[in-house]
PDB file of N, CA and C in Angstrom:
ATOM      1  N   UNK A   1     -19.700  47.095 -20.915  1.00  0.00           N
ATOM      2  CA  UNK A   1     -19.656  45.991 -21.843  1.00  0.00           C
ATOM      3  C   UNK A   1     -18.505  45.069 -21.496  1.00  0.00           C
ATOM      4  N   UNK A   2     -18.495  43.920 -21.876  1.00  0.00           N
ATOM      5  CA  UNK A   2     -17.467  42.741 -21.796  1.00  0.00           C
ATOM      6  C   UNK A   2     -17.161  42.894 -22.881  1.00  0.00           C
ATOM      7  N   UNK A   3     -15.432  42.773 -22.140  1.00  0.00           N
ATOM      8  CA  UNK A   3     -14.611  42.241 -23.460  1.00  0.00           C
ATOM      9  C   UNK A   3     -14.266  40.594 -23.889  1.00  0.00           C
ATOM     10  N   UNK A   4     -14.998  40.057 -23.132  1.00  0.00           N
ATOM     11  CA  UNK A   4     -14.755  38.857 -23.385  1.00  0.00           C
ATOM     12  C   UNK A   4     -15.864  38.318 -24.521  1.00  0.00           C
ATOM     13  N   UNK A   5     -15.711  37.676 -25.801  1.00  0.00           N
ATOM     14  CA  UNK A   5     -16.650  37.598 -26.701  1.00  0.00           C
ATOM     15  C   UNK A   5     -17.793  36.508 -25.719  1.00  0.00           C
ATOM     16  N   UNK A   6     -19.007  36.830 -26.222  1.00  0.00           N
ATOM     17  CA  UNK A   6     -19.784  35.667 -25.770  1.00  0.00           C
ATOM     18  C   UNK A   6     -20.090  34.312 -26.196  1.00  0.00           C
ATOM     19  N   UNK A   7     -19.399  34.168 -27.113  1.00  0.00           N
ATOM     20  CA  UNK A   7     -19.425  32.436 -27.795  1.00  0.00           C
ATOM     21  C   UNK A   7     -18.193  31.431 -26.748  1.00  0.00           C
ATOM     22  N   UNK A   8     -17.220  32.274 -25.985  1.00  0.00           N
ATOM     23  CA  UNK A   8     -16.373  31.580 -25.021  1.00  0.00           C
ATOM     24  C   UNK A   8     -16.140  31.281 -24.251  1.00  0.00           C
ATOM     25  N   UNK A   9     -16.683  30.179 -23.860  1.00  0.00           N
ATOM     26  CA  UNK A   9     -17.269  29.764 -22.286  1.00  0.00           C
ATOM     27  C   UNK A   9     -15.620  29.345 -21.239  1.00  0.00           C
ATOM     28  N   UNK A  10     -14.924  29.023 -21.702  1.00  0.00           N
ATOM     29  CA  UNK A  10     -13.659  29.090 -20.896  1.00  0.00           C
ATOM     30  C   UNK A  10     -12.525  29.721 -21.621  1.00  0.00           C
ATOM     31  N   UNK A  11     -11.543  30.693 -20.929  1.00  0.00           N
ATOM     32  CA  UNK A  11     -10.992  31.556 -21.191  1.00  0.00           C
ATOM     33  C   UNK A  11      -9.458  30.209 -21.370  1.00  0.00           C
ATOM     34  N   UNK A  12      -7.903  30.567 -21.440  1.00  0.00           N
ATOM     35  CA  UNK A  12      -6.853  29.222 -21.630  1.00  0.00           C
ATOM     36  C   UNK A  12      -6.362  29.581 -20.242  1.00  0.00           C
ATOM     37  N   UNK A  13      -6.742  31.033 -19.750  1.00  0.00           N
ATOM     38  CA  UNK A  13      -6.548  30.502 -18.316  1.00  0.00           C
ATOM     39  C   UNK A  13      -7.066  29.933 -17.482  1.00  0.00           C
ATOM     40  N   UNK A  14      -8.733  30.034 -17.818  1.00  0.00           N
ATOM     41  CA  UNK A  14      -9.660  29.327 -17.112  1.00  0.00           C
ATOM     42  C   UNK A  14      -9.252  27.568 -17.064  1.00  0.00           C
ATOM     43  N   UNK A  15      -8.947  27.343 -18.421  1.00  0.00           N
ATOM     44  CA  UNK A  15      -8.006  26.080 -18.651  1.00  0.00           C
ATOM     45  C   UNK A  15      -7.268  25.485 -17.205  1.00  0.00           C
ATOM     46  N   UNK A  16      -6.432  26.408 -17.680  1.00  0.00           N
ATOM     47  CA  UNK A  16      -5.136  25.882 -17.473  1.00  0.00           C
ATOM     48  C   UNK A  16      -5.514  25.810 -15.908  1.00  0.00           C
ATOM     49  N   UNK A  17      -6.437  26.839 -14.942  1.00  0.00           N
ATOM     50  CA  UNK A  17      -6.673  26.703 -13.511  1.00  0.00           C
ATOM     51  C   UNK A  17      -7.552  25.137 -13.265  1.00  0.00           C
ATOM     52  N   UNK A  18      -8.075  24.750 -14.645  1.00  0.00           N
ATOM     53  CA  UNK A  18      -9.517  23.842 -14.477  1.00  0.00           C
ATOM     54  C   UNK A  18      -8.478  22.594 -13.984  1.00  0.00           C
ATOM     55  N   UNK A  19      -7.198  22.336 -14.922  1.00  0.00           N
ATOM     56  CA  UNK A  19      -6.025  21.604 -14.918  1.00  0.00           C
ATOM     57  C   UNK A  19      -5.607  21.170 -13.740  1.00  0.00           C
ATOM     58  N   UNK A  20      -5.240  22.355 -13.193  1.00  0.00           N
ATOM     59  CA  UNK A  20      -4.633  22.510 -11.856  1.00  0.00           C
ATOM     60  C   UNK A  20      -5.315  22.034 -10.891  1.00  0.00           C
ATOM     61  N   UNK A  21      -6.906  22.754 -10.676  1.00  0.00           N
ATOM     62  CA  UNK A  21      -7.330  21.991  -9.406  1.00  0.00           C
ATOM     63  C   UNK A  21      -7.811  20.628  -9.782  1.00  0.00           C
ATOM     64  N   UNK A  22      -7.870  20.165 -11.160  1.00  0.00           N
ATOM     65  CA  UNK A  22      -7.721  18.461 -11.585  1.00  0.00           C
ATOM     66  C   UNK A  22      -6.635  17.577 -10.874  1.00  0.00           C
ATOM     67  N   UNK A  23      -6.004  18.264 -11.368  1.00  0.00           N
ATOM     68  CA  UNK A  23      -4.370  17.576 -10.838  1.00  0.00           C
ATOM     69  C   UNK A  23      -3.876  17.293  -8.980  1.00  0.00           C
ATOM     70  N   UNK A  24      -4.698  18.650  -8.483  1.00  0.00           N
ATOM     71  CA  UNK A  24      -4.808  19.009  -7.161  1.00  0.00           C
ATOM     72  C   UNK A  24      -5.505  17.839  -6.286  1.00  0.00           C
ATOM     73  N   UNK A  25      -6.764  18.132  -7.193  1.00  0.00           N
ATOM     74  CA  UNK A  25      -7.878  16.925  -6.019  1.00  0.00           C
ATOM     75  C   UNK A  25      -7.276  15.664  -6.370  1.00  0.00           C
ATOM     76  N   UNK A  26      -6.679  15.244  -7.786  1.00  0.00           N
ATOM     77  CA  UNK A  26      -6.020  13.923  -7.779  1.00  0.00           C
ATOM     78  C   UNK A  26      -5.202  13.281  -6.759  1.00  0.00           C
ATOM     79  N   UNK A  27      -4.095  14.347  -6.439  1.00  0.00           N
ATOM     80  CA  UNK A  27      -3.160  14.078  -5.706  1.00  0.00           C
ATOM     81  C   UNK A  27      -3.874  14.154  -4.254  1.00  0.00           C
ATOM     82  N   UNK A  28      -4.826  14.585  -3.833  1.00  0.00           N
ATOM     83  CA  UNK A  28      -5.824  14.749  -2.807  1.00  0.00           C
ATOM     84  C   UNK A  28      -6.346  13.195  -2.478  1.00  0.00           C
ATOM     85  N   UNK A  29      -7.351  13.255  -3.475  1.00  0.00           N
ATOM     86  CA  UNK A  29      -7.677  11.297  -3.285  1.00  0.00           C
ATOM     87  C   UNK A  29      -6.120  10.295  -3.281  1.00  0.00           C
ATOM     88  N   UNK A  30      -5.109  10.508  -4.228  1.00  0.00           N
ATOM     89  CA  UNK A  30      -4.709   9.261  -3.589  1.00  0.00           C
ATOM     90  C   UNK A  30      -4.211   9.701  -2.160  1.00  0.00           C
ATOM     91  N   UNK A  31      -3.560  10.274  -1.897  1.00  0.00           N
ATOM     92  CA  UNK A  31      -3.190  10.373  -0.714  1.00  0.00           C
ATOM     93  C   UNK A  31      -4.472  10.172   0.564  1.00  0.00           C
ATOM     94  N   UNK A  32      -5.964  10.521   0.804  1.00  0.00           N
ATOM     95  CA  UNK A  32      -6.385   9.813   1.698  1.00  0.00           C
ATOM     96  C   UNK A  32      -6.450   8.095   0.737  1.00  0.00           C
ATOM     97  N   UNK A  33      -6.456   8.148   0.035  1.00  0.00           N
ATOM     98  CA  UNK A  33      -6.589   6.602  -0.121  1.00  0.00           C
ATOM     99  C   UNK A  33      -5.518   5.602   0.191  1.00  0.00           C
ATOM    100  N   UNK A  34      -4.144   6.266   0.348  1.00  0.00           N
ATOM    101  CA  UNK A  34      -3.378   5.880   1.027  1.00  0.00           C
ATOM    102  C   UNK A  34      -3.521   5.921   3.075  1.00  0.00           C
ATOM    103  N   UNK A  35      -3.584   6.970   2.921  1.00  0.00           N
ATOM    104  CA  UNK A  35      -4.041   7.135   4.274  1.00  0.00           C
ATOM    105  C   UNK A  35      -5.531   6.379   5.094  1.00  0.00           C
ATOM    106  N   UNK A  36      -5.799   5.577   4.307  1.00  0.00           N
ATOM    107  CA  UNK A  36      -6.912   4.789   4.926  1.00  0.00           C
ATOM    108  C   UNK A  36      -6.149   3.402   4.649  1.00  0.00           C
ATOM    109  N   UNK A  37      -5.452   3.504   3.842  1.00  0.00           N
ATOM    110  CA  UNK A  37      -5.302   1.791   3.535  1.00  0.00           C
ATOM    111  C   UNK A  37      -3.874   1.277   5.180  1.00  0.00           C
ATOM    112  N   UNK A  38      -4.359   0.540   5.826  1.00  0.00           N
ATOM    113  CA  UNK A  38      -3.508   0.170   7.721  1.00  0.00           C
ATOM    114  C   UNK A  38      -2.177  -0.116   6.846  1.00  0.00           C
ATOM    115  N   UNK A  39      -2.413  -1.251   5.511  1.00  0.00           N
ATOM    116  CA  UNK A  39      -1.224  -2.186   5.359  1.00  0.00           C
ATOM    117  C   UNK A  39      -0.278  -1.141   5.210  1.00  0.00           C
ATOM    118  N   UNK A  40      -0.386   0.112   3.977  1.00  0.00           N
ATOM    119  CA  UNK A  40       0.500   1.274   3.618  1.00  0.00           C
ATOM    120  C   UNK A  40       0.691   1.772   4.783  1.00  0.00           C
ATOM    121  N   UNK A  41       0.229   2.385   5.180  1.00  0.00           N
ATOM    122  CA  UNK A  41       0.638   3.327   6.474  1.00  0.00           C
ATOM    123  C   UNK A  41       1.578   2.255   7.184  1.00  0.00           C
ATOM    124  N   UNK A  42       1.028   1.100   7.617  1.00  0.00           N
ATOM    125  CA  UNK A  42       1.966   0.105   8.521  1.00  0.00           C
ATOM    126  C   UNK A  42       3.318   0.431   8.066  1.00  0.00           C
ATOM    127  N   UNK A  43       3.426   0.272   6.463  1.00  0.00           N
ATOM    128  CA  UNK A  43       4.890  -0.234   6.083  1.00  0.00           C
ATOM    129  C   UNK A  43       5.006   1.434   5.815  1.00  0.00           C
ATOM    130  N   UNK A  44       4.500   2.199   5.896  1.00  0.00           N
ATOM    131  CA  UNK A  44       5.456   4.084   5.939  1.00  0.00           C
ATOM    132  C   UNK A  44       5.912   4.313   7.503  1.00  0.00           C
ATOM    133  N   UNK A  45       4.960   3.926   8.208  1.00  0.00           N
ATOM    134  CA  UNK A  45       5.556   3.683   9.779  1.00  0.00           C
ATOM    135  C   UNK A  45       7.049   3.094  10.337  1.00  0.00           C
ATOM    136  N   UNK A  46       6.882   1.860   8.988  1.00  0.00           N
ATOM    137  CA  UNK A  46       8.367   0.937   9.872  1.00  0.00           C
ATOM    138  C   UNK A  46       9.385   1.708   9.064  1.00  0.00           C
ATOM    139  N   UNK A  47       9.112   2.198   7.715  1.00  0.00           N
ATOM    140  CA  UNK A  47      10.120   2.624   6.302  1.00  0.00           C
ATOM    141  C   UNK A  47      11.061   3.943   7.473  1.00  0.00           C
ATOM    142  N   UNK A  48       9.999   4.541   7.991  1.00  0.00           N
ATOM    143  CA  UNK A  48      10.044   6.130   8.806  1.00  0.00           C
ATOM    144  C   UNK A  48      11.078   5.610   9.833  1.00  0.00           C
ATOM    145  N   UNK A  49      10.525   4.141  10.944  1.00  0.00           N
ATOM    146  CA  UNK A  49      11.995   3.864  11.868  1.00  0.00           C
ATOM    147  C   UNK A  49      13.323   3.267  11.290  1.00  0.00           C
ATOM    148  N   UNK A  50      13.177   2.901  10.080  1.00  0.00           N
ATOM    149  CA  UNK A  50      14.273   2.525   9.347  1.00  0.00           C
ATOM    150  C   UNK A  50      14.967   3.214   9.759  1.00  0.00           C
ATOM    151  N   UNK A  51      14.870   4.465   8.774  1.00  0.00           N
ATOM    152  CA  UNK A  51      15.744   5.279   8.774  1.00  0.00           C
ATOM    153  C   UNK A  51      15.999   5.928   9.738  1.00  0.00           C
ATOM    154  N   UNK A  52      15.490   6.238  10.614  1.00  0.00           N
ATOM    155  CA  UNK A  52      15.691   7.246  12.124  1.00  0.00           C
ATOM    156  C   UNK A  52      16.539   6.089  12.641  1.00  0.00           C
ATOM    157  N   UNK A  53      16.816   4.712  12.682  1.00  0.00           N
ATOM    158  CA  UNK A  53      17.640   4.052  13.220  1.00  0.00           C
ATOM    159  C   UNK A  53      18.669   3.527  12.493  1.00  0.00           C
ATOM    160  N   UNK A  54      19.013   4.259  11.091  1.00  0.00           N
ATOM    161  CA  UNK A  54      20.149   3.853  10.428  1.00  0.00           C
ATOM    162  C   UNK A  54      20.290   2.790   9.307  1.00  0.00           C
ATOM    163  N   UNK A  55      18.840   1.676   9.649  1.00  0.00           N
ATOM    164  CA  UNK A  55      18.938   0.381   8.736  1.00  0.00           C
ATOM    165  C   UNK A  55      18.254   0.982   7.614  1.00  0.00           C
ATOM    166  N   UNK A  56      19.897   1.976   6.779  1.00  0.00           N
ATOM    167  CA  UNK A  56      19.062   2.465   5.215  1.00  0.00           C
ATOM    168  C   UNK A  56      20.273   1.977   4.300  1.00  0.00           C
ATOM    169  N   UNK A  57      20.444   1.730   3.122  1.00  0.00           N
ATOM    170  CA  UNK A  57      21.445   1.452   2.496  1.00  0.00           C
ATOM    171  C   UNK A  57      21.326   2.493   1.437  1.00  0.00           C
ATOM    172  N   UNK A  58      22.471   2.800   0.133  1.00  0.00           N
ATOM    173  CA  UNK A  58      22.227   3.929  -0.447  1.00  0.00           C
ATOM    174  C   UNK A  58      21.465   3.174  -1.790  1.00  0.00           C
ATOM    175  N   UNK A  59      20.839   3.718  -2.684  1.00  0.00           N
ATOM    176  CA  UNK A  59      20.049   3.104  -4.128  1.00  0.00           C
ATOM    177  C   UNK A  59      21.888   1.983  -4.614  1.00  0.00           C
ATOM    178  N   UNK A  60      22.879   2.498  -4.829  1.00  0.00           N
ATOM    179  CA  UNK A  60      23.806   1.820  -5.693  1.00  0.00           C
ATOM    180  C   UNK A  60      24.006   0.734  -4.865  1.00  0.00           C
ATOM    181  N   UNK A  61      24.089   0.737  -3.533  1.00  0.00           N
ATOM    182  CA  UNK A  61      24.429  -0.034  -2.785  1.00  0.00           C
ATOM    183  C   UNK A  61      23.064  -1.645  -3.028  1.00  0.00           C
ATOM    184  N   UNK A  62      22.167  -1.101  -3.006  1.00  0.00           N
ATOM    185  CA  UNK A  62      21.010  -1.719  -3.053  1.00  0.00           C
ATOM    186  C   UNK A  62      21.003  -2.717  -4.709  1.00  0.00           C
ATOM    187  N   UNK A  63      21.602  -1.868  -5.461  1.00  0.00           N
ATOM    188  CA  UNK A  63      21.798  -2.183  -6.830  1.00  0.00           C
ATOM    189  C   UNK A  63      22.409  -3.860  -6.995  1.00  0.00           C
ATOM    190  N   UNK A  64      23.717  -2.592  -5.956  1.00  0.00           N
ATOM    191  CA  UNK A  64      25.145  -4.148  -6.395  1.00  0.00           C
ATOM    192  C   UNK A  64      24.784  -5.386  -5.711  1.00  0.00           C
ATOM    193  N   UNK A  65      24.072  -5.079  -4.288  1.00  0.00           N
ATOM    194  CA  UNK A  65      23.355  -6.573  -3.795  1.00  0.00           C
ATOM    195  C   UNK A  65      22.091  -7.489  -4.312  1.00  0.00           C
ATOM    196  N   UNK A  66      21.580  -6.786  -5.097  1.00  0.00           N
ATOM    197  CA  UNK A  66      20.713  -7.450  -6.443  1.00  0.00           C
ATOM    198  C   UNK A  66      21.516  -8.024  -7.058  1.00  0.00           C
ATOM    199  N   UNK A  67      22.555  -7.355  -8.070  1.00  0.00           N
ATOM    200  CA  UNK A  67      23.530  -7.783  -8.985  1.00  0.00           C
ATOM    201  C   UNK A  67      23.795  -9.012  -8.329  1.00  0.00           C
ATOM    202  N   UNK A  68      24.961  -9.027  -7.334  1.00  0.00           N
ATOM    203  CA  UNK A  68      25.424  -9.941  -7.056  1.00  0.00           C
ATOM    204  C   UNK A  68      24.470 -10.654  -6.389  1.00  0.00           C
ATOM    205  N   UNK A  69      23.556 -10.847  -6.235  1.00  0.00           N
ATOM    206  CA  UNK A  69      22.693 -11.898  -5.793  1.00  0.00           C
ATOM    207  C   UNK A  69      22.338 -12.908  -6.876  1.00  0.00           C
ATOM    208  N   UNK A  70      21.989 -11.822  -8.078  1.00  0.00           N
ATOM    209  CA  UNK A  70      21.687 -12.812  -9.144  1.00  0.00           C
ATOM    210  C   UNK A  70      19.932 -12.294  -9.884  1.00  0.00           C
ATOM    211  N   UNK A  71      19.623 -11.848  -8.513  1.00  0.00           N
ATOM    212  CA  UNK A  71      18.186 -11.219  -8.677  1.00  0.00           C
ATOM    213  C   UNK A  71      17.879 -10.289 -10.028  1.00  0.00           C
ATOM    214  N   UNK A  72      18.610  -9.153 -10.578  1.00  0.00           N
ATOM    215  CA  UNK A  72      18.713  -8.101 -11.800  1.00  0.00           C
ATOM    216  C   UNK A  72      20.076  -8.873 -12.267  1.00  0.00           C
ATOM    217  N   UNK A  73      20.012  -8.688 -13.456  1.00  0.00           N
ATOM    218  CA  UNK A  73      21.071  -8.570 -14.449  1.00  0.00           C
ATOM    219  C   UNK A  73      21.846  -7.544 -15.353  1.00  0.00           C
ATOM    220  N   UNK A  74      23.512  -7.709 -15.170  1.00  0.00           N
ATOM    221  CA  UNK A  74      24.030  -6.175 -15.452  1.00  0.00           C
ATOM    222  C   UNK A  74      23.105  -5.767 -16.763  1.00  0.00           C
ATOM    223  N   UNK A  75      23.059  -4.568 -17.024  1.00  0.00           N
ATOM    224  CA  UNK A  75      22.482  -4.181 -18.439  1.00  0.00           C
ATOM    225  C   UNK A  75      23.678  -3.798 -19.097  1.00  0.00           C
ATOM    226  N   UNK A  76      23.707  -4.420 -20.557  1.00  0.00           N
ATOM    227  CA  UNK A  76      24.816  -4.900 -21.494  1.00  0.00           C
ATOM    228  C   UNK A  76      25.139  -3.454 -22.401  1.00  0.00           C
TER     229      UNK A  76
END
């Protein structure tokens, strides 16, 4: 005999796995959908020699040359 009653067609682990491979194939499609799109890949290509050749700056650094550009404004 089953112990599982028969009125319960998904168990909360069955859930919680249904979740998972939801979440799974999501992250599945975008990524080939990234991977088909030339323009993205183009600019992960050059982002990738950026950095292998040094032209990276740090996030704060990036900040203060906004700031002082004029581009963002300090937050008050």
């Amino acid at each position: 005999m089953s112990s599982v009653k028969s009125n319960v067609l998904l168990t909360h682990e069955d859930r919680a796995l249904l979740l998972k491979v939801s979440s799974l194939l999501e992250e599945i499609t975008e990524t080939l959908e990234i991977l088909e799109d030339e323009e993205a890949m183009k600019s992960i290509r050059e982002a990738e020699e950026d950095m292998k050749a040094g032209r990276v700056r740090s996030y704060r650094k990036f900040l203060k040359e906004l700031k002082e550009s004029g581009e963002i404004l300090e937050a008050s």
